[in-house]
C-alpha atoms as a PDB file:
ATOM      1  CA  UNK A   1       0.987  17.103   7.839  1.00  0.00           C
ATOM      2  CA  UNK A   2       1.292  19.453   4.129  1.00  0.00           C
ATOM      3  CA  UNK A   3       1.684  16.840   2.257  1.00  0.00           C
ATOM      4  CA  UNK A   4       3.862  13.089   1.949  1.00  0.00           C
ATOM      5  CA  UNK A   5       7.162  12.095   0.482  1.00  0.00           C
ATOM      6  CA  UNK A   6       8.614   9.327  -1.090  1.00  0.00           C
ATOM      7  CA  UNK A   7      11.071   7.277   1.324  1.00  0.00           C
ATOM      8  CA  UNK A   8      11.872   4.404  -0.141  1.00  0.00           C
ATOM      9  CA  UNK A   9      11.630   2.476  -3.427  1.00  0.00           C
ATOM     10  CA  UNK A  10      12.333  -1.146  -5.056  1.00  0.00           C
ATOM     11  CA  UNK A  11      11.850  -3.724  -7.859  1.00  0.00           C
ATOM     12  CA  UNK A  12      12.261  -7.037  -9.235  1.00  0.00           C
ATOM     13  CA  UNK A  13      12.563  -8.367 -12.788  1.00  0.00           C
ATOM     14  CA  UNK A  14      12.580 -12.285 -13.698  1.00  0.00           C
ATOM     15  CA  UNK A  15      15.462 -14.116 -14.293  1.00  0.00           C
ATOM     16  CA  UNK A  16      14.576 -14.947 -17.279  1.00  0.00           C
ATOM     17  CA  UNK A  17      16.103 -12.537 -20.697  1.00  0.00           C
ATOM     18  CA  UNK A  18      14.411 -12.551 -23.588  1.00  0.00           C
ATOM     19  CA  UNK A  19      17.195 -11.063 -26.660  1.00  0.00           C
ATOM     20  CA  UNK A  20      16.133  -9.354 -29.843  1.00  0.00           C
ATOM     21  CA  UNK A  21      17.753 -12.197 -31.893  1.00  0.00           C
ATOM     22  CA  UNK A  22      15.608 -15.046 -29.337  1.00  0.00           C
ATOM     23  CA  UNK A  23      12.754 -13.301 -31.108  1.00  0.00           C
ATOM     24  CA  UNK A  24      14.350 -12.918 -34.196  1.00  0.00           C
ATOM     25  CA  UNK A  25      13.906 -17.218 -33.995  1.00  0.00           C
ATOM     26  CA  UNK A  26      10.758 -16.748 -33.136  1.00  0.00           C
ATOM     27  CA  UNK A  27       9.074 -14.430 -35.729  1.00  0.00           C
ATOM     28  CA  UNK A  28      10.228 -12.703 -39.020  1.00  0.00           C
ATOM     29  CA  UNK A  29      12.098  -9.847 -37.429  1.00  0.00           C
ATOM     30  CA  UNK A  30      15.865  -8.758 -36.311  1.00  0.00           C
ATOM     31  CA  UNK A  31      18.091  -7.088 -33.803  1.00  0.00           C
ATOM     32  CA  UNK A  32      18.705  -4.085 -36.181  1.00  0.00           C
ATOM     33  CA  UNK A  33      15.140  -4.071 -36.944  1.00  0.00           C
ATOM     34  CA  UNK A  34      13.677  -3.578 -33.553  1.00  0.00           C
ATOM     35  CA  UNK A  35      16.190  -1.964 -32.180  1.00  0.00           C
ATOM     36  CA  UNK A  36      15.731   1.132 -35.025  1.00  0.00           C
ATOM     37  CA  UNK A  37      12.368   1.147 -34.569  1.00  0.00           C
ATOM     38  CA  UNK A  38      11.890   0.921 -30.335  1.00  0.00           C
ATOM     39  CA  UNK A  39      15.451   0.754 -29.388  1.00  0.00           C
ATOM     40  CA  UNK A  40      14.963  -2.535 -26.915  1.00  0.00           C
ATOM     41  CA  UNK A  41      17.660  -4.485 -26.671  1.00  0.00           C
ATOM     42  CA  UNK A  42      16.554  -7.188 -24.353  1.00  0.00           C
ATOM     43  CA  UNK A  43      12.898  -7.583 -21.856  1.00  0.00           C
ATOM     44  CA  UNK A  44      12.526 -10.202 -18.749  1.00  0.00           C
ATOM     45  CA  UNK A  45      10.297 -13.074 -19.344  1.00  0.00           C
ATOM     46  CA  UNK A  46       8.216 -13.913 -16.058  1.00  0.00           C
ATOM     47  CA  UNK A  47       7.960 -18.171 -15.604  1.00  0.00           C
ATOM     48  CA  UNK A  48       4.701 -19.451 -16.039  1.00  0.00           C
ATOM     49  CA  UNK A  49       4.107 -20.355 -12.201  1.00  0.00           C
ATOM     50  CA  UNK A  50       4.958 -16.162 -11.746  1.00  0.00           C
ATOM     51  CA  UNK A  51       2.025 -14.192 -11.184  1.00  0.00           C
ATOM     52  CA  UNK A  52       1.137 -10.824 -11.381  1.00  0.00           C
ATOM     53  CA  UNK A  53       1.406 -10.755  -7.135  1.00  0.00           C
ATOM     54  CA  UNK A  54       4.172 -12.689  -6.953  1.00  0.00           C
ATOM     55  CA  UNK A  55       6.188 -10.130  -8.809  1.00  0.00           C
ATOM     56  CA  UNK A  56       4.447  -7.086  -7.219  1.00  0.00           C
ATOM     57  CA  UNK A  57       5.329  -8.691  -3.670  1.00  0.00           C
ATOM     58  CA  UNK A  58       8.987  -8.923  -4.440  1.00  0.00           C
ATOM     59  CA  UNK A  59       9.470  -5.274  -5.533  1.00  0.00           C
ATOM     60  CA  UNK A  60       7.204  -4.507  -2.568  1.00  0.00           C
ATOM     61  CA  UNK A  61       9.120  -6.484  -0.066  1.00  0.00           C
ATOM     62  CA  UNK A  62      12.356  -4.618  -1.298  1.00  0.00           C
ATOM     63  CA  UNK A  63      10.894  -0.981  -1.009  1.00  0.00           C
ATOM     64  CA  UNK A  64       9.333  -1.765   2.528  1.00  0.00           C
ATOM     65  CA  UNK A  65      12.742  -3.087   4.040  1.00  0.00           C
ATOM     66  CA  UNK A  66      14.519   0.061   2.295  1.00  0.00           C
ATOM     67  CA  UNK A  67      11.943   2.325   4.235  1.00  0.00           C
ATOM     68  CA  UNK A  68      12.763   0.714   7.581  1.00  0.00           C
ATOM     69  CA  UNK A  69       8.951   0.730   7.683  1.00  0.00           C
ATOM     70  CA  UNK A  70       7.528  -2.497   9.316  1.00  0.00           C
ATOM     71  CA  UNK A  71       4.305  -3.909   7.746  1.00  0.00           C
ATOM     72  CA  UNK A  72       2.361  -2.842  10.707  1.00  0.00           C
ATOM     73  CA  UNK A  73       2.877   1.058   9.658  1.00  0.00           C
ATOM     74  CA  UNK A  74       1.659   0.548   6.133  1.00  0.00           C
ATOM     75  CA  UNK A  75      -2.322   1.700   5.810  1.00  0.00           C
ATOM     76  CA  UNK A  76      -2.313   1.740   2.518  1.00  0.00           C
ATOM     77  CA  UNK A  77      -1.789  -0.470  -0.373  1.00  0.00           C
ATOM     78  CA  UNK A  78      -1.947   0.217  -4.195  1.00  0.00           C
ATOM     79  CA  UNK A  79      -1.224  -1.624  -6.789  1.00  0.00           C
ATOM     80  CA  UNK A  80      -1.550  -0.265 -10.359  1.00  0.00           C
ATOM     81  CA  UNK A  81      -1.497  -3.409 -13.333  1.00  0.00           C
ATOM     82  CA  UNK A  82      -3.775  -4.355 -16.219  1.00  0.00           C
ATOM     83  CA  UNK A  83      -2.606  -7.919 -16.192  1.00  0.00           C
ATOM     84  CA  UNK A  84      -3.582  -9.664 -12.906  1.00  0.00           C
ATOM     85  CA  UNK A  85      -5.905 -12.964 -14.303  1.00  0.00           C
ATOM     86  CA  UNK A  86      -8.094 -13.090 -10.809  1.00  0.00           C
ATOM     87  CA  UNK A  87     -10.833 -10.865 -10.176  1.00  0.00           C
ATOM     88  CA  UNK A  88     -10.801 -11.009  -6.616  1.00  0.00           C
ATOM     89  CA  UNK A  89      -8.817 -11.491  -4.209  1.00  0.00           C
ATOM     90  CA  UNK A  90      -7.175  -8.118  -5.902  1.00  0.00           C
ATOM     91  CA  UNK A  91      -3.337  -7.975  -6.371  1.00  0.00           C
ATOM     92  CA  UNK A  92      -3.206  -5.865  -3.126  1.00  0.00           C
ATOM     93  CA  UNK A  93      -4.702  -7.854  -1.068  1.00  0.00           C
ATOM     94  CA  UNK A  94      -2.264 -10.666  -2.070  1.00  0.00           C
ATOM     95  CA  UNK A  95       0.388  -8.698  -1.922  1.00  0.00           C
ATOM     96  CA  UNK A  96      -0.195  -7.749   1.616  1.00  0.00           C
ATOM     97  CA  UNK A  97      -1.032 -11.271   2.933  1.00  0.00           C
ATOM     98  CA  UNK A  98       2.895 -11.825   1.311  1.00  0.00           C
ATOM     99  CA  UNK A  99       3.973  -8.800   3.276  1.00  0.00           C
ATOM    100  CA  UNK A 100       2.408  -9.537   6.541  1.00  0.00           C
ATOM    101  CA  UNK A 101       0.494  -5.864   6.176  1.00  0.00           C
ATOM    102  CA  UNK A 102      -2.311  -6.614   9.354  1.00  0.00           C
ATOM    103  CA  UNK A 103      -4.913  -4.349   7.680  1.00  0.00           C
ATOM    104  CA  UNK A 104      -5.795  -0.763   5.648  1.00  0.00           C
ATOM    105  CA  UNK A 105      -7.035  -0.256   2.657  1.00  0.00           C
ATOM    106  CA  UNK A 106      -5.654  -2.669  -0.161  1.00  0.00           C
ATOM    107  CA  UNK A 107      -6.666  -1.596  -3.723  1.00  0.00           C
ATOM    108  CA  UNK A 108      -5.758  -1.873  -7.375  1.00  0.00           C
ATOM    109  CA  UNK A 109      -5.498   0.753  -9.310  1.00  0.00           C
ATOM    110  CA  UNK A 110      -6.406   0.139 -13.295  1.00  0.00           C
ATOM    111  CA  UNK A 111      -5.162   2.812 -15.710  1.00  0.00           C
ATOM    112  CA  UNK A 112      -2.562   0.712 -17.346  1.00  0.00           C
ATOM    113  CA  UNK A 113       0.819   2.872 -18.397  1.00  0.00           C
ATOM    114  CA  UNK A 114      -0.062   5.257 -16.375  1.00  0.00           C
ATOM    115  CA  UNK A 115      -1.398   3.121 -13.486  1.00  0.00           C
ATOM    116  CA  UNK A 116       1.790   3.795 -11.110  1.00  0.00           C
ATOM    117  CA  UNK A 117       1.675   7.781 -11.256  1.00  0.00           C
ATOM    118  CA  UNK A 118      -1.995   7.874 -10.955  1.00  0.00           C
ATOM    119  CA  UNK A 119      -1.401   5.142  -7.792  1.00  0.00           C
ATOM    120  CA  UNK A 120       1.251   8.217  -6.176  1.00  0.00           C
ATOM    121  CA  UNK A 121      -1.328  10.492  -6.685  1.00  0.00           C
ATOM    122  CA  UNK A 122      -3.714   8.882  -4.927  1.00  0.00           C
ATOM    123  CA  UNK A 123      -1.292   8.094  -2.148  1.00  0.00           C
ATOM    124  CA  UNK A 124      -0.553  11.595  -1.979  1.00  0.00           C
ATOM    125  CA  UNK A 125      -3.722  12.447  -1.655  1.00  0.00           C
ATOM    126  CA  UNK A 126      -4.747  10.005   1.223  1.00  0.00           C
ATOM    127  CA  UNK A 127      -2.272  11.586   3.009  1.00  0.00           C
ATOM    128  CA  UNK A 128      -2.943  15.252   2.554  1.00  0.00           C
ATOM    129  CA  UNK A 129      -6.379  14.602   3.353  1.00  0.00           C
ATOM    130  CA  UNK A 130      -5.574  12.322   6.706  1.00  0.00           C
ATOM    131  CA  UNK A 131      -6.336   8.800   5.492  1.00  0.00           C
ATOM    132  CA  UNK A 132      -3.370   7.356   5.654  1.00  0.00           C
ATOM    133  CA  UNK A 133       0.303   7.957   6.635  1.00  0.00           C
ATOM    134  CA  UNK A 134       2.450   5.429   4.885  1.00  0.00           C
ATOM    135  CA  UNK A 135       1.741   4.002   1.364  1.00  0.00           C
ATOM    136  CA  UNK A 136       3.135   0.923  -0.547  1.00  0.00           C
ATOM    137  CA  UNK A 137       2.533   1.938  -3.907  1.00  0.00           C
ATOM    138  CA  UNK A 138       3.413  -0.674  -6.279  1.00  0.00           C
ATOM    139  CA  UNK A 139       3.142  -0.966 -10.477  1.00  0.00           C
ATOM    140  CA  UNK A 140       3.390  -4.652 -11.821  1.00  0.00           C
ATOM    141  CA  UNK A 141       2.647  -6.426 -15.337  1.00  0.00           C
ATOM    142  CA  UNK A 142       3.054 -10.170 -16.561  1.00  0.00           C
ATOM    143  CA  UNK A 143       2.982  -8.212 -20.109  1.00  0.00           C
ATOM    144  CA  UNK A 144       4.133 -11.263 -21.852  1.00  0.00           C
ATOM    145  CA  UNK A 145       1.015 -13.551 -20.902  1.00  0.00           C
ATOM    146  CA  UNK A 146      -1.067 -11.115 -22.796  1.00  0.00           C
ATOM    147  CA  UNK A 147       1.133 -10.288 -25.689  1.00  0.00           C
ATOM    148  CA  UNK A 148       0.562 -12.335 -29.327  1.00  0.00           C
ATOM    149  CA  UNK A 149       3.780 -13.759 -30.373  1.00  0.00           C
ATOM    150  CA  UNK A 150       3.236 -14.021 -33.784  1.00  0.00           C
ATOM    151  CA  UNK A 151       2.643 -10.222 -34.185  1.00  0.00           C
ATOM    152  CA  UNK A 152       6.184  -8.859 -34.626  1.00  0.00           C
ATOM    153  CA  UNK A 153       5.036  -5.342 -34.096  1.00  0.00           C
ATOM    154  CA  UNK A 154       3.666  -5.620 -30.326  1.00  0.00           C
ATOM    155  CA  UNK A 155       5.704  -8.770 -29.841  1.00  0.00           C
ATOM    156  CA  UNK A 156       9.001  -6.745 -29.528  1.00  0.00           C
ATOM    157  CA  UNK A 157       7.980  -3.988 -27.194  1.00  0.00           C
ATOM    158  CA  UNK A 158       6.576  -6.457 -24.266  1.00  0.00           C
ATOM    159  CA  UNK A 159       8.429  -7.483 -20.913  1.00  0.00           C
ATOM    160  CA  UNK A 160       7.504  -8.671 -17.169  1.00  0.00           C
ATOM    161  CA  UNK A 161       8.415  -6.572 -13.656  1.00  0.00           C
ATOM    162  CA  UNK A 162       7.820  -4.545 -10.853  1.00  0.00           C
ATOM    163  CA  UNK A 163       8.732  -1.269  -8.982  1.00  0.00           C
ATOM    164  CA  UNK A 164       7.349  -0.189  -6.011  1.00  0.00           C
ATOM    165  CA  UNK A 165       7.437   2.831  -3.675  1.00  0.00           C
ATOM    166  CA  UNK A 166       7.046   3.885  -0.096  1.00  0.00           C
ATOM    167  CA  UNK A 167       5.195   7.307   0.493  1.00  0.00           C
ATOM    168  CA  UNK A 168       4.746   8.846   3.652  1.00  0.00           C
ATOM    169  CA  UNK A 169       3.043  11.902   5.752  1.00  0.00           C
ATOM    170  CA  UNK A 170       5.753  14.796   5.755  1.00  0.00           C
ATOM    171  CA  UNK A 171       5.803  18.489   7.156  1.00  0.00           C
ATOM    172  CA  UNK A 172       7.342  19.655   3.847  1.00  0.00           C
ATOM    173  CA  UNK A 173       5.671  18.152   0.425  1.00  0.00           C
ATOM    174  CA  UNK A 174       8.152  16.171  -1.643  1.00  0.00           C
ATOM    175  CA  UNK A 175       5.686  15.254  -3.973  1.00  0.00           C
ATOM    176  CA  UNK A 176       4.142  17.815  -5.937  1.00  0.00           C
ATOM    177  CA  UNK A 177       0.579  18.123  -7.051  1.00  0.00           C
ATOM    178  CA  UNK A 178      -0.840  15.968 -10.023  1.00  0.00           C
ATOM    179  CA  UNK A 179      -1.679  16.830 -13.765  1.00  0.00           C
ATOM    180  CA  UNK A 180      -3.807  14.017 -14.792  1.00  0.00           C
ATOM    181  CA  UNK A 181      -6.214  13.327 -17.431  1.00  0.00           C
ATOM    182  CA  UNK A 182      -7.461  10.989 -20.598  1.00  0.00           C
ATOM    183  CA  UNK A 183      -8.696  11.307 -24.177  1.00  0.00           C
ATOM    184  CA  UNK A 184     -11.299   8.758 -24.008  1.00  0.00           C
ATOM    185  CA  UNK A 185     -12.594   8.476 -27.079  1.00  0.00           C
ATOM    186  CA  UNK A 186      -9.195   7.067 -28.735  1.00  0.00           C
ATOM    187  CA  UNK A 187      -8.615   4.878 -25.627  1.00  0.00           C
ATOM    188  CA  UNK A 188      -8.809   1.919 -27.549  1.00  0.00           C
ATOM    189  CA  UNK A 189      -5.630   2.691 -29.591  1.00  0.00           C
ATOM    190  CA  UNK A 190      -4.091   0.760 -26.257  1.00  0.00           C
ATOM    191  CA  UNK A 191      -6.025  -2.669 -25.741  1.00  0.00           C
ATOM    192  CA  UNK A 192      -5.705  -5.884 -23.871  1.00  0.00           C
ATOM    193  CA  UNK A 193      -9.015  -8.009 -24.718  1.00  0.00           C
ATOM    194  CA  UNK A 194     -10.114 -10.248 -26.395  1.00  0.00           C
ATOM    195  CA  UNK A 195     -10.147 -14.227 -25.909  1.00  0.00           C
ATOM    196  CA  UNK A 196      -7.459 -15.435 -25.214  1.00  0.00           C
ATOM    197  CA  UNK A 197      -6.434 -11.930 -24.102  1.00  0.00           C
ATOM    198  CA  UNK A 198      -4.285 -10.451 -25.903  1.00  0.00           C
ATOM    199  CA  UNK A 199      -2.591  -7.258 -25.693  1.00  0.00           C
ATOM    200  CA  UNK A 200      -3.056  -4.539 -29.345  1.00  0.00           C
ATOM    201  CA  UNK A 201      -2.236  -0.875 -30.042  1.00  0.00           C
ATOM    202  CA  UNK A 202      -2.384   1.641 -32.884  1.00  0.00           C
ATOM    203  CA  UNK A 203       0.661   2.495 -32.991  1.00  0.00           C
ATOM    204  CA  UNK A 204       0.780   5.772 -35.102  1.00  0.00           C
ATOM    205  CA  UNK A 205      -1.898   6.879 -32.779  1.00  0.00           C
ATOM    206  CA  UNK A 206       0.073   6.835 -29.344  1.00  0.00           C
ATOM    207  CA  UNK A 207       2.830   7.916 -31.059  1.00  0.00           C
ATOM    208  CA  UNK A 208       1.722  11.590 -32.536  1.00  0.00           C
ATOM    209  CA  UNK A 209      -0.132  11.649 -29.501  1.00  0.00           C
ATOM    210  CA  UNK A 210       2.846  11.319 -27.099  1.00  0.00           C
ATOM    211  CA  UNK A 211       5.478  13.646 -28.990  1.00  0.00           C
ATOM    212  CA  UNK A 212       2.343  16.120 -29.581  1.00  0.00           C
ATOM    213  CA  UNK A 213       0.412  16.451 -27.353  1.00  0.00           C
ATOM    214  CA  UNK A 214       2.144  15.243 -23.985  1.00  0.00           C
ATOM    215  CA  UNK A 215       5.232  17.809 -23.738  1.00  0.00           C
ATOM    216  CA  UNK A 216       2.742  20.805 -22.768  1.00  0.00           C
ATOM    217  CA  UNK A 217       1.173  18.719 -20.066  1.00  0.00           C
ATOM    218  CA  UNK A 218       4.961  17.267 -18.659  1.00  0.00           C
ATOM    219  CA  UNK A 219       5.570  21.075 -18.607  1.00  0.00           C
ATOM    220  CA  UNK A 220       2.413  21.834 -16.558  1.00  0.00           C
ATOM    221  CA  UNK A 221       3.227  19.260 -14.109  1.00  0.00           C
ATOM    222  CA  UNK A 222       6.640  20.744 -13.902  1.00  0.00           C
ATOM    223  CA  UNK A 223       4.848  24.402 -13.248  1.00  0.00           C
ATOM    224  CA  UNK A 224       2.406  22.696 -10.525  1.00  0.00           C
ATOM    225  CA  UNK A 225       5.249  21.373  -8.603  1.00  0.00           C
ATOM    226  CA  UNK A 226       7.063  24.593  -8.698  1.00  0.00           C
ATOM    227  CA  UNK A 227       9.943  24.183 -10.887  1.00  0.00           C
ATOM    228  CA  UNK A 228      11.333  24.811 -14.183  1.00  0.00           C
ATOM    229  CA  UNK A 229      11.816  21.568 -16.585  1.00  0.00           C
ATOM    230  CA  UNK A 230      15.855  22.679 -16.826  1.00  0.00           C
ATOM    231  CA  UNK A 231      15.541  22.156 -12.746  1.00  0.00           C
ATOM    232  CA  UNK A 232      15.296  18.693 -12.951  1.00  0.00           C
ATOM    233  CA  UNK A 233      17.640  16.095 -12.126  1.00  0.00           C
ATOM    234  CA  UNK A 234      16.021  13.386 -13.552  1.00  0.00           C
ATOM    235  CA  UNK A 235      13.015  12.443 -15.714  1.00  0.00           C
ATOM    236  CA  UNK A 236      11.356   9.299 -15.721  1.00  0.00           C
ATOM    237  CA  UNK A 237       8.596   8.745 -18.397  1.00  0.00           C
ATOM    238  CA  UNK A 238       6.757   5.908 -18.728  1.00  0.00           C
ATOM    239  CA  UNK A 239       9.356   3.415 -20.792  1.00  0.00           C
ATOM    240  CA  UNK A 240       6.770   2.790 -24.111  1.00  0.00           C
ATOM    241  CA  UNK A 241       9.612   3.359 -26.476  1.00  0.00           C
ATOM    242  CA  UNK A 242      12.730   5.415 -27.688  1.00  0.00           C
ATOM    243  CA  UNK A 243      11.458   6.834 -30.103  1.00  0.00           C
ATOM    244  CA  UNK A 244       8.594   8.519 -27.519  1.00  0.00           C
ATOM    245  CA  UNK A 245      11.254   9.064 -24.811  1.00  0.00           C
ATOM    246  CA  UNK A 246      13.299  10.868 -26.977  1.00  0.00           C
ATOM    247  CA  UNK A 247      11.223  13.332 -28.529  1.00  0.00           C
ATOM    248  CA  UNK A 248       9.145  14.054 -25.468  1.00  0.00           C
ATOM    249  CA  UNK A 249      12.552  14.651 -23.135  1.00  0.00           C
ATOM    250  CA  UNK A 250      14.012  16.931 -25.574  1.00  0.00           C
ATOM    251  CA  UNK A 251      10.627  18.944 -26.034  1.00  0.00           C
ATOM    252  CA  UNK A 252      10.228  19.382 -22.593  1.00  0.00           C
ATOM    253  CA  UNK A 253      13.398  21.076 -22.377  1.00  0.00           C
ATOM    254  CA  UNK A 254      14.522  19.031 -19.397  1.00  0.00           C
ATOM    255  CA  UNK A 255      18.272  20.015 -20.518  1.00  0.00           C
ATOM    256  CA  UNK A 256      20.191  19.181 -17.318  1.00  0.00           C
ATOM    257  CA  UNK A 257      18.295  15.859 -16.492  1.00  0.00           C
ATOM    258  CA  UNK A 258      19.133  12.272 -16.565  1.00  0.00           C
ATOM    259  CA  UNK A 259      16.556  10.488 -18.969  1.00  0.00           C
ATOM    260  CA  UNK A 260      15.308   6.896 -17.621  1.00  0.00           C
ATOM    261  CA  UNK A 261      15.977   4.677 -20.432  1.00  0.00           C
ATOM    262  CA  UNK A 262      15.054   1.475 -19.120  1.00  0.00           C
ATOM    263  CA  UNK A 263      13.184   0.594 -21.957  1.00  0.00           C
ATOM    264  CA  UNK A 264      16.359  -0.722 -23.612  1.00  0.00           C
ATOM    265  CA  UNK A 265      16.879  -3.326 -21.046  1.00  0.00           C
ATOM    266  CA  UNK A 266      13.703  -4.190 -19.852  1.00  0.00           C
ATOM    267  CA  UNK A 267      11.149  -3.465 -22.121  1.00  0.00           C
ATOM    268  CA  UNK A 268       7.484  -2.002 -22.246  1.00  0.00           C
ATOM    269  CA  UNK A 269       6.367  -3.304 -18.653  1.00  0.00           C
ATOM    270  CA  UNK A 270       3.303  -0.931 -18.781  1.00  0.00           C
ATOM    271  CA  UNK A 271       2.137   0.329 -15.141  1.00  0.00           C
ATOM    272  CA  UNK A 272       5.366  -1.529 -13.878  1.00  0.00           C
ATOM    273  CA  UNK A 273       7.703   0.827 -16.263  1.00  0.00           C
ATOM    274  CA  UNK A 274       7.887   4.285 -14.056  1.00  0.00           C
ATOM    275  CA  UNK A 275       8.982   2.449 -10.858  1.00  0.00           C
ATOM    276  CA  UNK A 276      11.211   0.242 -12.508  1.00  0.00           C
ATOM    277  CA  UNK A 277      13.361   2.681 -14.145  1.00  0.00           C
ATOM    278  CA  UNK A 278      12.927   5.224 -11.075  1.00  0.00           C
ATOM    279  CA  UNK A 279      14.321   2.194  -8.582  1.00  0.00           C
ATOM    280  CA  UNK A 280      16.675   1.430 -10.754  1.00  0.00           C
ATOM    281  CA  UNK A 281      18.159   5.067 -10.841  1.00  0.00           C
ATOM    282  CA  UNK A 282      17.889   5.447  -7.630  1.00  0.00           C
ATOM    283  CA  UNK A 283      19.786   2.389  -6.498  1.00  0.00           C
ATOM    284  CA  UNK A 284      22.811   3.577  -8.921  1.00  0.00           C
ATOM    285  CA  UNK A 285      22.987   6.733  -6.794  1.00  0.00           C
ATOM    286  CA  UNK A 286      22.312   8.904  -9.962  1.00  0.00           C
ATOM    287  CA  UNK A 287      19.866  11.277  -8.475  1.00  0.00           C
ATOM    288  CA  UNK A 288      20.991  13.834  -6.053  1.00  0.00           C
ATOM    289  CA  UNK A 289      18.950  13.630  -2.408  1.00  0.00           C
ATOM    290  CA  UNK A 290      16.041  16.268  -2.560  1.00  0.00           C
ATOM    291  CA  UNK A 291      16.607  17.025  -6.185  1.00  0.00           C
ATOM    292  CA  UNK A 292      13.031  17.132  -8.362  1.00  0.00           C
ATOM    293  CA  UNK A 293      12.477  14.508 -10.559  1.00  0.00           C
ATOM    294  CA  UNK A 294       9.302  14.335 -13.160  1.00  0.00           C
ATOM    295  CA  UNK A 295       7.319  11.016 -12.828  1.00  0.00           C
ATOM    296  CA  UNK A 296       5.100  10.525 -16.129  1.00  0.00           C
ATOM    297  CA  UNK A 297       3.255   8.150 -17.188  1.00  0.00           C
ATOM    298  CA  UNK A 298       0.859   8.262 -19.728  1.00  0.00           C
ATOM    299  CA  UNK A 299      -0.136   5.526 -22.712  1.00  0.00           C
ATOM    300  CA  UNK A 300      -3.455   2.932 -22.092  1.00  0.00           C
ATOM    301  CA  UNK A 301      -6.692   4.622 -22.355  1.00  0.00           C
ATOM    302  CA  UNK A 302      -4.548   7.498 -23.340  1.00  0.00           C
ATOM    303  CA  UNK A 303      -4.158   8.418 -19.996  1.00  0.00           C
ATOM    304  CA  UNK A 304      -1.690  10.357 -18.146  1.00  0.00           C
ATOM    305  CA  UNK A 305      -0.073  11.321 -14.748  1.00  0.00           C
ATOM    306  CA  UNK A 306       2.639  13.624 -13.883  1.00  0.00           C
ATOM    307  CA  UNK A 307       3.680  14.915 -11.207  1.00  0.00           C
ATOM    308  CA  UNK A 308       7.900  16.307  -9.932  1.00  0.00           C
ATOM    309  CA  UNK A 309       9.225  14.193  -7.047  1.00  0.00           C
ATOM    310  CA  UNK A 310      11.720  14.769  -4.557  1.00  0.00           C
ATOM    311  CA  UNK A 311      14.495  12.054  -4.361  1.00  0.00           C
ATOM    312  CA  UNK A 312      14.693  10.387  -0.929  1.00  0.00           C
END
């Protein structure tokens, strides 16, 4: 096989809807406040029985029956979060007992935002090099157990979900080759420690960062995957904020794509955001089959992954 494609995706999101003016009850904010400054409307609220897994086996359970796969082919199982609470067994492993997945490799992968893309990549790669031949890729985030309600600048941004993906071996490459990297010594401008944990950013930082910094390297994944950004259908960065989205889209130059904005719906779900908004694009019908998409997802550790996708 040259190289894997994606077949098949899904997600979940609790029932559960947080508003801006719940929070507005809740801390000394407003609707017109946050939605100026991040432009999130409303995020989903996991219950506190929901774990990291059980959300991550939902959207994987969706993706899986959409890829009339059975969990027999699946060799390999990633699942990108910063959230899970258990330190073994991983979220993989969990997720595959759910599944009914008999065996292969079951990992998570732990690059926060960008967790998801870096996950593909890896997928990709396990197939190109004869490892595997059909991955469940999946990116979920309990943000909200980690997120300090009394601090109305990171208390706005957080929400709970999970997208997942099928990939599999292919004769033609639907999944372009990776630009990935990090800028490790302002990584901690993104945290989750602490105890109790609790999830922090510098939020200047990330942001000059981003709409700086990040449109050259979107472009260079476009140029690795062999097309120009005005070739792209769609564009689906990891959902941080508007005011990121924005800026980045437009300097990218992506002039005849659709722009994921599921931020304003669901809010920053970290390594859960890219598959989220891509599933839920893709189940509208918004995205031509075969056309390229750009996955992106950059943000904790001030990493990033990019690569252009074919639509299934």
């Amino acid at each position: 096989m040259n190289g894997s494609r994606l077949v098949a995706t899904g997600h979940y999101q609790p029932a559960k809807i947080l508003t801006n003016e719940d929070l507005a009850a809740m801390v000394d904010t407003s609707d017109e406040w946050i939605s100026k400054r991040v432009g999130i409307r409303t995020r989903h609220v996991a219950e506190p029985h929901e774990s990291v897994a059980d959300l991550a086996g939902h959207a994987a359970a969706k993706a899986l029956a959409a890829s009339g796969l059975a969990p027999s082919d699946i060799d390999l199982l990633l699942v990108a979060t910063c959230t899970q609470t258990e330190r073994a067994p991983n979220v993989a492993s969990r997720v595959a007992a759910r599944l009914g997945v008999p065996g292969g490799a079951l990992m998570d992968v732990g690059v926060s935002c960008s967790g998801f893309t870096h996950a593909m990549a890896l997928a990709d790669h396990a197939i190109r090099a004869g490892s595997a031949t059909n991955a469940l890729i999946v990116g979920a985030e309990k943000m909200t157990a980690v997120t300090d309600w009394t601090d109305r600048t990171t208390c706005v941004l957080t929400g709970d979900g999970a997208g997942a993906a099928v990939v599999s071996a292919a004769d033609e490459a639907g999944i372009g080759p990776v630009v990935w990297g990090s800028v490790p010594e302002l990584g901690t401008a993104v945290r989750i420690e602490g105890t109790p944990t609790r999830f922090a950013q510098d939020g200047q930082t990330v942001y000059r960062w981003a709409t700086t910094r990040l449109p050259e390297i979107a472009r260079q994944a476009c140029e690795r995957g062999g097309v120009r950004p005005e070739e792209l259908a769609a564009v689906v960065f990891h959902q941080a904020n508007l005011r990121i989205i924005e800026p980045l889209a437009a300097k990218l130059g992506a002039v005849n794509a659709i722009v994921a904005r599921d931020v304003v719906d669901s809010g920053n779900t970290s390594a859960a955001s890219v598959p989220l908004a891509l599933s839920k694009l893709l189940e509208r019908g918004e995205v031509p089959s075969g056309a390229p998409m750009l996955l992106f997802g950059f943000g904790g550790n001030l990493s990033y992954a990019g690569m252009v996708v074919r639509c299934p």
